[in-house]
N, C-alpha and C. Protein backbone atom coordinates (compact mmCIF):
# COMPACT_ATOMS: atom_id res chain seq x y z
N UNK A 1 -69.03 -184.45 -78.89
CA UNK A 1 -69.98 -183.41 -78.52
C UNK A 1 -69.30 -182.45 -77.56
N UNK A 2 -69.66 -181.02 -77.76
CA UNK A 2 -68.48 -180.19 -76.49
C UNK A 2 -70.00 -178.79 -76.73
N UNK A 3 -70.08 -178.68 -75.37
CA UNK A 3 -70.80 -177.80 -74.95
C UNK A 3 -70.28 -176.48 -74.42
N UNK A 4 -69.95 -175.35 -74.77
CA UNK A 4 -69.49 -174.26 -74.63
C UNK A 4 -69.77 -173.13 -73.70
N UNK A 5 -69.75 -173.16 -72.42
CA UNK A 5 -70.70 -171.87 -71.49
C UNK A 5 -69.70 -170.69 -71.64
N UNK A 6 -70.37 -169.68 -71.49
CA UNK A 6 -69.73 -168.30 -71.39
C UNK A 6 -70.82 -167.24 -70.86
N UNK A 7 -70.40 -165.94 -70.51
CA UNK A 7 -71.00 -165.16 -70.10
C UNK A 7 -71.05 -164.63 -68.50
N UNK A 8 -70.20 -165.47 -67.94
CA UNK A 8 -70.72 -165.30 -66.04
C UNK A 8 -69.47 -164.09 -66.36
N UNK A 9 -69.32 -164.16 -64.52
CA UNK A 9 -68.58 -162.62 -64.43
C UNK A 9 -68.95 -162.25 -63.11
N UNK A 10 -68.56 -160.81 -62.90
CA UNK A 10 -68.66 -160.21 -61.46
C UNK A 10 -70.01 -159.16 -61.93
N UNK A 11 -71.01 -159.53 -61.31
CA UNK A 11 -71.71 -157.94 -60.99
C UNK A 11 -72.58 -157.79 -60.10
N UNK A 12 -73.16 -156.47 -59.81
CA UNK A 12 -73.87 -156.36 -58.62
C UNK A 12 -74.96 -156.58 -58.36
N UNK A 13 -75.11 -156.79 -57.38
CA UNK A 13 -76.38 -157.46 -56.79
C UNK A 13 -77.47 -156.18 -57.52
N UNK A 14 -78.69 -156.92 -58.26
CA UNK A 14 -79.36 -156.23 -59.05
C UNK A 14 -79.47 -156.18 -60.48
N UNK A 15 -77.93 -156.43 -60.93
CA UNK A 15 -77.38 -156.97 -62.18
C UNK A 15 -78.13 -157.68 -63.15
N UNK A 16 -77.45 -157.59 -64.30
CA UNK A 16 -77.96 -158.38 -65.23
C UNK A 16 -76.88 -159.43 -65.48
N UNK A 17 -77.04 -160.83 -66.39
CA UNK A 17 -76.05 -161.67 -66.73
C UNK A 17 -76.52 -162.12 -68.07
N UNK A 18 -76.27 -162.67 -69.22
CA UNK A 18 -76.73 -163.19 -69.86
C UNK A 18 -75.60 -164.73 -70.04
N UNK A 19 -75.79 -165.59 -70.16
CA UNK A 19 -75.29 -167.19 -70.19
C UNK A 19 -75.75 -167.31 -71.71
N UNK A 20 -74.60 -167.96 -72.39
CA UNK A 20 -74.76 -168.69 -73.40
C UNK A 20 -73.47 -170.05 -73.29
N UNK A 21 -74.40 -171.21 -73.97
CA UNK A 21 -73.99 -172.56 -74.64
C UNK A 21 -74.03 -172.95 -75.67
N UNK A 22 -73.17 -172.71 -76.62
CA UNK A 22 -72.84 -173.16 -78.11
C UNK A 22 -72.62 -174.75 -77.82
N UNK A 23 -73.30 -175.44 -78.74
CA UNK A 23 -73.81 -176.84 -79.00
C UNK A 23 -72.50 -177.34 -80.29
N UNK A 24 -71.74 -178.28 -80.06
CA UNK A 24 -70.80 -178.49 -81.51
C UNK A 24 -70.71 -179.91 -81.20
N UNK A 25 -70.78 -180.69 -82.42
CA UNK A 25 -70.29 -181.96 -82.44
C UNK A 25 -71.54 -183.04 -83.11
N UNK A 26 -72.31 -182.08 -83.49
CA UNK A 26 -73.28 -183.26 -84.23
C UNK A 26 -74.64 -183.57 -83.46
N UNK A 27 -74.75 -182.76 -83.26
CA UNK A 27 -75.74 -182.86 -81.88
C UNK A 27 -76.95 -181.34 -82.17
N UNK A 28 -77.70 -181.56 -81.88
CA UNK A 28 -78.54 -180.45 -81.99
C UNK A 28 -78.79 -179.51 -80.86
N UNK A 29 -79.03 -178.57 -80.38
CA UNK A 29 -79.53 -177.93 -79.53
C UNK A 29 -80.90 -178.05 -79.33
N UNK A 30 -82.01 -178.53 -80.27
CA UNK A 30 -83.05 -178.86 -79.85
C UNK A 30 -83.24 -179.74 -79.25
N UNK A 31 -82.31 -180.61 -78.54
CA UNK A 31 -82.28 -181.63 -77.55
C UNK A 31 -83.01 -180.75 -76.41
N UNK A 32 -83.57 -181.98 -75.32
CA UNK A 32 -83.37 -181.24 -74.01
C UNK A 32 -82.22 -180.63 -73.42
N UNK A 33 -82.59 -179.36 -72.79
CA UNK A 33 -80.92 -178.96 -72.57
C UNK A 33 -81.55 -177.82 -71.13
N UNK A 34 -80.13 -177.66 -70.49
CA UNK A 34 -80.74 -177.10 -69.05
C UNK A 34 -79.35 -176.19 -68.15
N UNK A 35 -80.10 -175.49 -67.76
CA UNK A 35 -78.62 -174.78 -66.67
C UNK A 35 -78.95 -175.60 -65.60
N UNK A 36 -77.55 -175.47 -64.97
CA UNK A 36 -77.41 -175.91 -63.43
C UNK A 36 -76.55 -175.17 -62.77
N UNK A 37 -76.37 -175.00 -61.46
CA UNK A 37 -75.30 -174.08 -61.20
C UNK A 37 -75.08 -175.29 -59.58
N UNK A 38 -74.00 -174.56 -59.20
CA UNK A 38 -73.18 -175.34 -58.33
C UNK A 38 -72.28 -174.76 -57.22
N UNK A 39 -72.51 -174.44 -55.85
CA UNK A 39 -71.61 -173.91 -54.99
C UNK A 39 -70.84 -174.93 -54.59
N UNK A 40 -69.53 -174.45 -54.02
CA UNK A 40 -68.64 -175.32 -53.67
C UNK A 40 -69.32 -176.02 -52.24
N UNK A 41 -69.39 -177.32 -52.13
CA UNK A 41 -69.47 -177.88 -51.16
C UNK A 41 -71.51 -178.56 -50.85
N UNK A 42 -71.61 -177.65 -51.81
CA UNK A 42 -73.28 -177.91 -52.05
C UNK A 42 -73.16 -178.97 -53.68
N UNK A 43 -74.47 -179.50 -53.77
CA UNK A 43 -74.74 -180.35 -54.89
C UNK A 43 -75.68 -179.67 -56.03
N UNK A 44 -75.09 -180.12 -57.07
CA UNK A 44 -75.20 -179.09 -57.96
C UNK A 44 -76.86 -179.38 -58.22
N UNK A 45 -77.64 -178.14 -58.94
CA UNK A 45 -78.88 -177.68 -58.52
C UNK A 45 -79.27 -177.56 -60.16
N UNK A 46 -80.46 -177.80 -60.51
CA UNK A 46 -81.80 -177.34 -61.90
C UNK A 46 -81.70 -175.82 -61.30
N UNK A 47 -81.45 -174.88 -62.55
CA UNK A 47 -81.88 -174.27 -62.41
C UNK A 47 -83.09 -173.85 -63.41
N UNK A 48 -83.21 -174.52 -64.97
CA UNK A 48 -83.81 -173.90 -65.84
C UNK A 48 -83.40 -174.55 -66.59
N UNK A 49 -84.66 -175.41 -67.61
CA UNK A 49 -84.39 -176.70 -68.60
C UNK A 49 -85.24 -175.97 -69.48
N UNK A 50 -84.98 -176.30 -70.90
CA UNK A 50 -86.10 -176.33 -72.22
C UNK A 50 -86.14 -177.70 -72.94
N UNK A 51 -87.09 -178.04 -73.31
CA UNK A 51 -87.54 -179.25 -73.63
C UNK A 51 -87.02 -178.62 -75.05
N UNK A 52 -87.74 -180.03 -75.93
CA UNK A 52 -87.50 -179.71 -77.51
C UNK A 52 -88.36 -179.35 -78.01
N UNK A 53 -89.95 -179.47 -77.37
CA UNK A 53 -91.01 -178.75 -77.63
C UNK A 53 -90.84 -177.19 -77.42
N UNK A 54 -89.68 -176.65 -76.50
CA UNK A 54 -89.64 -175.49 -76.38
C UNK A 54 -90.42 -175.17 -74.67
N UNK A 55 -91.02 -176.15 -74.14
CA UNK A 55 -91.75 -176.11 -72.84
C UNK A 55 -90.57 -175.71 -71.89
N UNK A 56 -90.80 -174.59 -70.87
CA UNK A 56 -89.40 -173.99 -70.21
C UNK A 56 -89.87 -174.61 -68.70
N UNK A 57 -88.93 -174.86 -67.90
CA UNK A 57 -89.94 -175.13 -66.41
C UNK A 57 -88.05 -174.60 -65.63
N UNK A 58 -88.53 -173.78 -64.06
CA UNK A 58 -87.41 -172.97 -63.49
C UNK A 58 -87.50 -173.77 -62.17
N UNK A 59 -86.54 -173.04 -61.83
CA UNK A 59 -86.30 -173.55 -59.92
C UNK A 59 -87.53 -172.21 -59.18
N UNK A 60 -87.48 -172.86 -58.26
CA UNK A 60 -88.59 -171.48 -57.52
C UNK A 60 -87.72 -170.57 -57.33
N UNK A 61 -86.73 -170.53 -56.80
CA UNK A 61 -85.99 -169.93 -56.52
C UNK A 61 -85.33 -168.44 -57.45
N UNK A 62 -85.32 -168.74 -59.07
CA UNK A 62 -85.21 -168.07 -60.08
C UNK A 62 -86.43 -167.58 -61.08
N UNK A 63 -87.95 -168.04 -60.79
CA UNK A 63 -88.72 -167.71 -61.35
C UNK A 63 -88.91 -166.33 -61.19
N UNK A 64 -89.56 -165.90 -62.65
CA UNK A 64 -89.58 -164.43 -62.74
C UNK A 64 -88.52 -163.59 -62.52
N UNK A 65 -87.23 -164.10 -63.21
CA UNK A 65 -85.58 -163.34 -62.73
C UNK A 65 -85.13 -163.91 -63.75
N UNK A 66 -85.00 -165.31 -63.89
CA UNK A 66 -84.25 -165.94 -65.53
C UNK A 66 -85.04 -166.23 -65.97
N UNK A 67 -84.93 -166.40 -67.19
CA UNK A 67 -84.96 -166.85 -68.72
C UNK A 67 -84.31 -167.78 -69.94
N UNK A 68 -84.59 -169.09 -69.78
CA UNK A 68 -83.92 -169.75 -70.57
C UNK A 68 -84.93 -169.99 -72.16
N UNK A 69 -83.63 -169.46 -73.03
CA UNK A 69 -84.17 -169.38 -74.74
C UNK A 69 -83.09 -170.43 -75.42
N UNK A 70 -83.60 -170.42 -76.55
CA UNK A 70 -82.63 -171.39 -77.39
C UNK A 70 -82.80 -170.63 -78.72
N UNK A 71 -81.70 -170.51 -79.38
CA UNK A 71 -81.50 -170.07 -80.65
C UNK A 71 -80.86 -171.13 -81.85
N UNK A 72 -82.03 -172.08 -82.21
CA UNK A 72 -81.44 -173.11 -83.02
C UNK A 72 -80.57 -173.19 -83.81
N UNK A 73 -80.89 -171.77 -84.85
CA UNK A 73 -80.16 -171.47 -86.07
C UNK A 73 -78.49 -171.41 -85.51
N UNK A 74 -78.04 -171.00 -84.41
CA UNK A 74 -76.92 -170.88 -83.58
C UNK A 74 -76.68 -172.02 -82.83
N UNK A 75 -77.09 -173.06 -82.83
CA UNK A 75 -76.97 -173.79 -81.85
C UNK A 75 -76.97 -173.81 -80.52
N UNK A 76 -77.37 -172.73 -80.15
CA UNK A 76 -76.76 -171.90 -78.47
C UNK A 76 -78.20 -172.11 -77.61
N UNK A 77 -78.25 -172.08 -76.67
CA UNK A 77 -79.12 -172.09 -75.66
C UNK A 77 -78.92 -170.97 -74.51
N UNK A 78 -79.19 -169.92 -74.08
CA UNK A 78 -79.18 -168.92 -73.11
C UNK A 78 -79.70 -168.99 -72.17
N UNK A 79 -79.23 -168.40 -71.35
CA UNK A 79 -79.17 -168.06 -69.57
C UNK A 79 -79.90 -166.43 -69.34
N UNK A 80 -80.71 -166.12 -69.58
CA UNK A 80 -80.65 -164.39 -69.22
C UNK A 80 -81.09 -164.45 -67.65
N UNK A 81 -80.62 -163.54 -67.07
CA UNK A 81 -80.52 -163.79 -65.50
C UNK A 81 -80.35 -162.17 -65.21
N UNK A 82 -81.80 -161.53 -64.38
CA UNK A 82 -81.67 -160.58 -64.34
C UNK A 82 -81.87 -160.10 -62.43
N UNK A 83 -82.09 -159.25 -62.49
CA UNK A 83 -82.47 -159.28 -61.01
C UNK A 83 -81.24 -159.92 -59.59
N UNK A 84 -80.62 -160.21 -59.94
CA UNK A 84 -79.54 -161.03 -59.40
C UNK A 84 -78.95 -160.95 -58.00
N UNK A 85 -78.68 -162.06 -57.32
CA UNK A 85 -78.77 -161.52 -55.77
C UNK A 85 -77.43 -162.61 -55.40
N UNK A 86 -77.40 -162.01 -54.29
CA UNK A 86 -75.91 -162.72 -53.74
C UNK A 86 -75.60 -164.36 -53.61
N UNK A 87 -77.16 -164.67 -53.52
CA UNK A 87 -77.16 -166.68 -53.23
C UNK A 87 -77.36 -167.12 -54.32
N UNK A 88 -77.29 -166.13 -55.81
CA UNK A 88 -76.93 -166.81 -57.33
C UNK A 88 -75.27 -166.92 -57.57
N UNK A 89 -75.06 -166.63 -56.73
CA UNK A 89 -73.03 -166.94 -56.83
C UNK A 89 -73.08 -168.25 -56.93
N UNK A 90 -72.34 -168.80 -58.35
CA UNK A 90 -72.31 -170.49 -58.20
C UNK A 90 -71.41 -170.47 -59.78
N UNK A 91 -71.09 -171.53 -59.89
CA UNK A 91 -70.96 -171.76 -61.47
C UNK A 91 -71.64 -172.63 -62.00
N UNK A 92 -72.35 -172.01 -63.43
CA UNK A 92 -73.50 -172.37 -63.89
C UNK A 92 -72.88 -173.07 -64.88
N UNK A 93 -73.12 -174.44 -65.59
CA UNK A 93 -73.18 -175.16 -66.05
C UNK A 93 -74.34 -175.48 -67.30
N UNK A 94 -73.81 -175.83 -68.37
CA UNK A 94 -75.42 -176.22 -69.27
C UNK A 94 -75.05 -177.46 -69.37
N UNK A 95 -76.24 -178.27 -69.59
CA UNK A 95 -76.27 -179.67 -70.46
C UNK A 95 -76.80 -180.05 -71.46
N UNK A 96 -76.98 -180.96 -71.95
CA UNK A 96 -78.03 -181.45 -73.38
C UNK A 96 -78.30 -183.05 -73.00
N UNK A 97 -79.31 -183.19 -73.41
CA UNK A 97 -79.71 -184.43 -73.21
C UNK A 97 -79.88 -185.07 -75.09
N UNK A 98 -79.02 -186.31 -75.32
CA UNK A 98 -79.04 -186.23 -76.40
C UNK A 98 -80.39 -187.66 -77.12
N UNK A 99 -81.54 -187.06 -77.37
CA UNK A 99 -82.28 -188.07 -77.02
C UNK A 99 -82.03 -189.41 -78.59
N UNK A 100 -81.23 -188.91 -79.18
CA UNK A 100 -80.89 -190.23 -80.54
C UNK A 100 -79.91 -191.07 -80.33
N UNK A 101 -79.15 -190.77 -79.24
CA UNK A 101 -77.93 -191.62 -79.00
C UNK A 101 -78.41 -192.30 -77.39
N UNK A 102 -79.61 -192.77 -76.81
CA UNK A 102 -79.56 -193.16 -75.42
C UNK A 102 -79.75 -192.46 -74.37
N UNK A 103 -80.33 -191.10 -74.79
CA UNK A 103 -80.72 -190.03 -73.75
C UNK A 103 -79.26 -189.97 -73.18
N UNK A 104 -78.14 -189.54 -73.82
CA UNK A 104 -77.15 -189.68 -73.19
C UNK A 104 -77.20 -188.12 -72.57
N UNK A 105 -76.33 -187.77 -71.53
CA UNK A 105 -75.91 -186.54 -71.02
C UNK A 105 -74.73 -185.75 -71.12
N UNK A 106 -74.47 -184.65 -71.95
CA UNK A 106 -73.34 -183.96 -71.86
C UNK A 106 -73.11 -182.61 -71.23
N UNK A 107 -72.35 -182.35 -70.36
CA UNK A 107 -71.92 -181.14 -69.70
C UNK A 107 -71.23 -180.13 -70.52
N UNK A 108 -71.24 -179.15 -70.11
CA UNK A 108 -70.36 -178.29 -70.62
C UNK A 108 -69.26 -177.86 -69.28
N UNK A 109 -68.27 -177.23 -69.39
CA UNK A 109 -66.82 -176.87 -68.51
C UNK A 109 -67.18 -175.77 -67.16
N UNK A 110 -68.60 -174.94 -67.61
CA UNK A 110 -69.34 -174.36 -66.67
C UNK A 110 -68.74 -172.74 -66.63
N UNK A 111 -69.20 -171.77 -65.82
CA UNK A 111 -68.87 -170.28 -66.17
C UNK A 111 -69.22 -169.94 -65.14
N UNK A 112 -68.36 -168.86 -64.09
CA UNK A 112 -68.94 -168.27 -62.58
C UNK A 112 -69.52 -167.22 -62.50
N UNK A 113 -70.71 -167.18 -61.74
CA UNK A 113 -71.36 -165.97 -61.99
C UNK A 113 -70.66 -165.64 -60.26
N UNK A 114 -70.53 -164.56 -60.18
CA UNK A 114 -70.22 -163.50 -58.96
C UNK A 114 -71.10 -162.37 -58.84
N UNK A 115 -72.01 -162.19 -57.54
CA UNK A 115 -72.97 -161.33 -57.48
C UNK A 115 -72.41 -160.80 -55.98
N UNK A 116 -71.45 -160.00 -56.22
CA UNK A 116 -71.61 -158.66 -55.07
C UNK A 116 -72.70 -158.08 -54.52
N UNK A 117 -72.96 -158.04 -53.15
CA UNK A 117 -73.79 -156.93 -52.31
C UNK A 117 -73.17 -155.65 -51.75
């Protein structure tokens, strides 16, 4: 199973980002699956999960700013992240929860978002 993030980058505070995770290895994306992001020295944080029902639930912190979608036919799961402010600097991470094999957990390699003020 290999989970694919892309999309972070540098932009300004106000910015837009969009995050995507391509799903490969036999595994579905309609799993549970979720961003997390992570500053150095802090423990890495929920930011935004979708169930397989499609039920979305956020951090307080990002409500009404991201958006997590899933595009089955693609396997991919998205990050849209708008509004963006300097204490979203982290590298964001997706996972999948694979619920046919043991609720097992897979990461993906993760992607830095950089938000200039």
């Amino acid at each position: 199973v290999q989970l694919q993030a892309s999309g972070g980058g540098l932009v300004q505070t106000g910015g837009s980002l969009r995050l995507s995770c391509v799903v490969s290895g036999g595994i579905s994306s309609v799993n549970p699956m979720a961003w997390h992001r992570q500053v150095p020295g802090k423990q890495r944080e929920l930011v935004a999960s979708i169930r397989s029902d499609g039920d979305t639930n956020y951090a307080d912190s990002v409500k009404g700013r991201f958006t997590i979608s899933r595009d089955s036919a693609k396997n991919t799961v998205y990050l849209q992240m708008n509004s963006l402010k300097p204490e979203d600097t982290a590298v964001y991470y997706c996972k999948i929860i694979d619920r046919v094999r043991n609720w097992r957990v897979y990461w993906g390699q993760g992607t830095l978002v950089t938000v200039s003020s």
